[in-house]
Protein backbone atom coordinates (compact mmCIF):
# COMPACT_ATOMS: atom_id res chain seq x y z
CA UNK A 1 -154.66 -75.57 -21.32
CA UNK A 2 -153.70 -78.90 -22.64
CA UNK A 3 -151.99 -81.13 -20.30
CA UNK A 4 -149.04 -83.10 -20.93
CA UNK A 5 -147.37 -86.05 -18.76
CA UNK A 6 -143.40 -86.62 -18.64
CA UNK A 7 -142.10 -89.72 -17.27
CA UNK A 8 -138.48 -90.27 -16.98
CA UNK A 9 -135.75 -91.14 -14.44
CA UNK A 10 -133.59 -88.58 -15.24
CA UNK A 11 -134.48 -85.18 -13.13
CA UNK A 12 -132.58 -83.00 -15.71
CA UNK A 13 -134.67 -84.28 -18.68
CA UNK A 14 -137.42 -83.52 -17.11
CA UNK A 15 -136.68 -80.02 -15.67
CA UNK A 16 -135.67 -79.29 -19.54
CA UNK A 17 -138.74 -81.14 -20.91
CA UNK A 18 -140.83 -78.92 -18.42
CA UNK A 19 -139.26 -75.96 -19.43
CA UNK A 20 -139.86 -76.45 -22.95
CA UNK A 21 -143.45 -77.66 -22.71
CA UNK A 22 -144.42 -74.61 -20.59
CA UNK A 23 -143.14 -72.70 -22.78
CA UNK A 24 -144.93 -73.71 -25.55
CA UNK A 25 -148.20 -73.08 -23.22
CA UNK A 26 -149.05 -76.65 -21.88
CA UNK A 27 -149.64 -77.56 -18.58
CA UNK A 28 -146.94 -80.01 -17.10
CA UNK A 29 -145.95 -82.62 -14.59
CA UNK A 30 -143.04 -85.06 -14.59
CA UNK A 31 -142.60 -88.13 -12.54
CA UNK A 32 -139.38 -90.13 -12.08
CA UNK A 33 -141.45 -93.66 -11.74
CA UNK A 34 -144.26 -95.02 -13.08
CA UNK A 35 -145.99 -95.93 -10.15
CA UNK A 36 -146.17 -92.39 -9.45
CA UNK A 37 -147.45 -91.27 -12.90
CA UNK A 38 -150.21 -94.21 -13.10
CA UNK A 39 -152.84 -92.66 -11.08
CA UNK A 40 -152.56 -89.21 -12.76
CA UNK A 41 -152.38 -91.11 -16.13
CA UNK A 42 -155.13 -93.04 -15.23
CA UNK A 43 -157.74 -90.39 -13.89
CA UNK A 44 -157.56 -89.30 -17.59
CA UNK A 45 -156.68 -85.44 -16.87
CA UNK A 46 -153.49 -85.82 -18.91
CA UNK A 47 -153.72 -85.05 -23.06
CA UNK A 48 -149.91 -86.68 -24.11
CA UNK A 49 -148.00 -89.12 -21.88
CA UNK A 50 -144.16 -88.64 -22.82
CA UNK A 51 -141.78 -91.12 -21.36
CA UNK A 52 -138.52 -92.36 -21.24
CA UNK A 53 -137.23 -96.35 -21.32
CA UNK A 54 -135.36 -96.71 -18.71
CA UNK A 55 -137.13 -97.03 -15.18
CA UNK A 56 -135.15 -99.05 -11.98
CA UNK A 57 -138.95 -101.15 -11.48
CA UNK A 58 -139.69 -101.88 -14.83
CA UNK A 59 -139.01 -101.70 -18.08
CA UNK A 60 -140.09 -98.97 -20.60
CA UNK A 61 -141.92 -101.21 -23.22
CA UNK A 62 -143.99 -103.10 -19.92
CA UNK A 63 -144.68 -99.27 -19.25
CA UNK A 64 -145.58 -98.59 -22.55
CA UNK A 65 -148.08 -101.83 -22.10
CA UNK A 66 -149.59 -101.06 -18.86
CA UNK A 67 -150.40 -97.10 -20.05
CA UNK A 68 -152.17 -98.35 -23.59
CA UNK A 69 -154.35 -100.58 -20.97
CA UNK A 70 -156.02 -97.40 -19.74
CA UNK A 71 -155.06 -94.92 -21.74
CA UNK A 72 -156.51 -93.49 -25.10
CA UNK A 73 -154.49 -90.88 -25.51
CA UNK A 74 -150.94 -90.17 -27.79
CA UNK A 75 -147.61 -91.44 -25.92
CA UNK A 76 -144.39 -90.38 -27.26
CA UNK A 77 -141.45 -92.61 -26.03
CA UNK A 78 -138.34 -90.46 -25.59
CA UNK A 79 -135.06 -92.61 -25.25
CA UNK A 80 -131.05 -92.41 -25.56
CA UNK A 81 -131.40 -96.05 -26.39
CA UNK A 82 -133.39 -96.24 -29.32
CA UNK A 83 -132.28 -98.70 -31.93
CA UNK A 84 -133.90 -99.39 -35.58
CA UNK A 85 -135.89 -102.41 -33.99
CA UNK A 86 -136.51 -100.85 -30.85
CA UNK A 87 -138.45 -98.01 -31.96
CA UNK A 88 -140.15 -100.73 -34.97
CA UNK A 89 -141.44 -102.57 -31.45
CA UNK A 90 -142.41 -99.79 -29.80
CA UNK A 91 -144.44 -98.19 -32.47
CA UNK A 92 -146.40 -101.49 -32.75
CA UNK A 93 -147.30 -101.64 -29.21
CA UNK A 94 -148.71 -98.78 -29.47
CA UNK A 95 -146.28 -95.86 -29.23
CA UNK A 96 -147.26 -93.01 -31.93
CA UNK A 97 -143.38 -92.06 -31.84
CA UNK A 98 -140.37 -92.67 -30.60
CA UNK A 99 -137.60 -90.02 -30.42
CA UNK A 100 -133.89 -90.29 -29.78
CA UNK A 101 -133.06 -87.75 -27.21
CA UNK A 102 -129.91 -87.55 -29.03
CA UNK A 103 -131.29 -85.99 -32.00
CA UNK A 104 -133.50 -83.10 -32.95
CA UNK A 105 -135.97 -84.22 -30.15
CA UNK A 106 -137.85 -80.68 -30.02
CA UNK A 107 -138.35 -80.93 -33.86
CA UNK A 108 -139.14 -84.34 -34.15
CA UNK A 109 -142.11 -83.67 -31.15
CA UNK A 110 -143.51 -80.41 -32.78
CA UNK A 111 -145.71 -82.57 -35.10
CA UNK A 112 -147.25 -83.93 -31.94
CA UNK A 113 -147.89 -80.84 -29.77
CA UNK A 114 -149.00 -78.72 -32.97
CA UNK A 115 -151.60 -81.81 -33.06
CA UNK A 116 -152.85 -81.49 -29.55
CA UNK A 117 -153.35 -77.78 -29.60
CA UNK A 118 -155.39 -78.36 -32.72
């Protein structure tokens, strides 16, 4: 079972986002920090990183930074606050989407899971 990582401060995100994943058959876990996602992100168990832009320690696109340091694998960057030029920056740091969380998020993030479970 593919493995996916959620990172966002908001805990109802990421009970929905959890909901949703699991049941569409991945494995998940969802962290309201960074700091507390790093290690798991880093020991490489995790197949997709999704995460949010707003963190109280740092900012999402320093986040966004830090994981592509270590980390091979996609990361989708799911925001409220996504902006034209925010999500043209994000994409070339490294981002393979970003998502408004105001939109069709689930349809917009299909592409991506259909891609992981080959």
């Amino acid at each position: 079972m593919k493995k996916i990582i959620h990172v966002d401060n908001s805990e109802f995100f990421r009970k929905l986002m959890g909901a949703y994943l699991q049941k569409e058959g991945f494995e998940f876990e969802g962290f309201d920090n960074p700091q507390e996602a790093d290690m798991v992100i880093g020991s490489g168990s995790a197949d997709m990183v999704i995460m949010g832009l707003t963190f109280a320690d740092i900012g999402g696109p320093e986040f966004l930074e830090r994981i592509k340091e270590f980390y091979g694998g996609p990361v989708i960057v799911l925001s409220s606050s996504l902006d034209k030029d925010k999500k043209g920056k994000l994409l070339s740091m490294g981002a393979n989407a970003a998502i408004n969380k105001s939109g069709p998020w689930q349809q917009e993030l299909r592409p991506y899971l259909l891609t992981l479970k080959g």
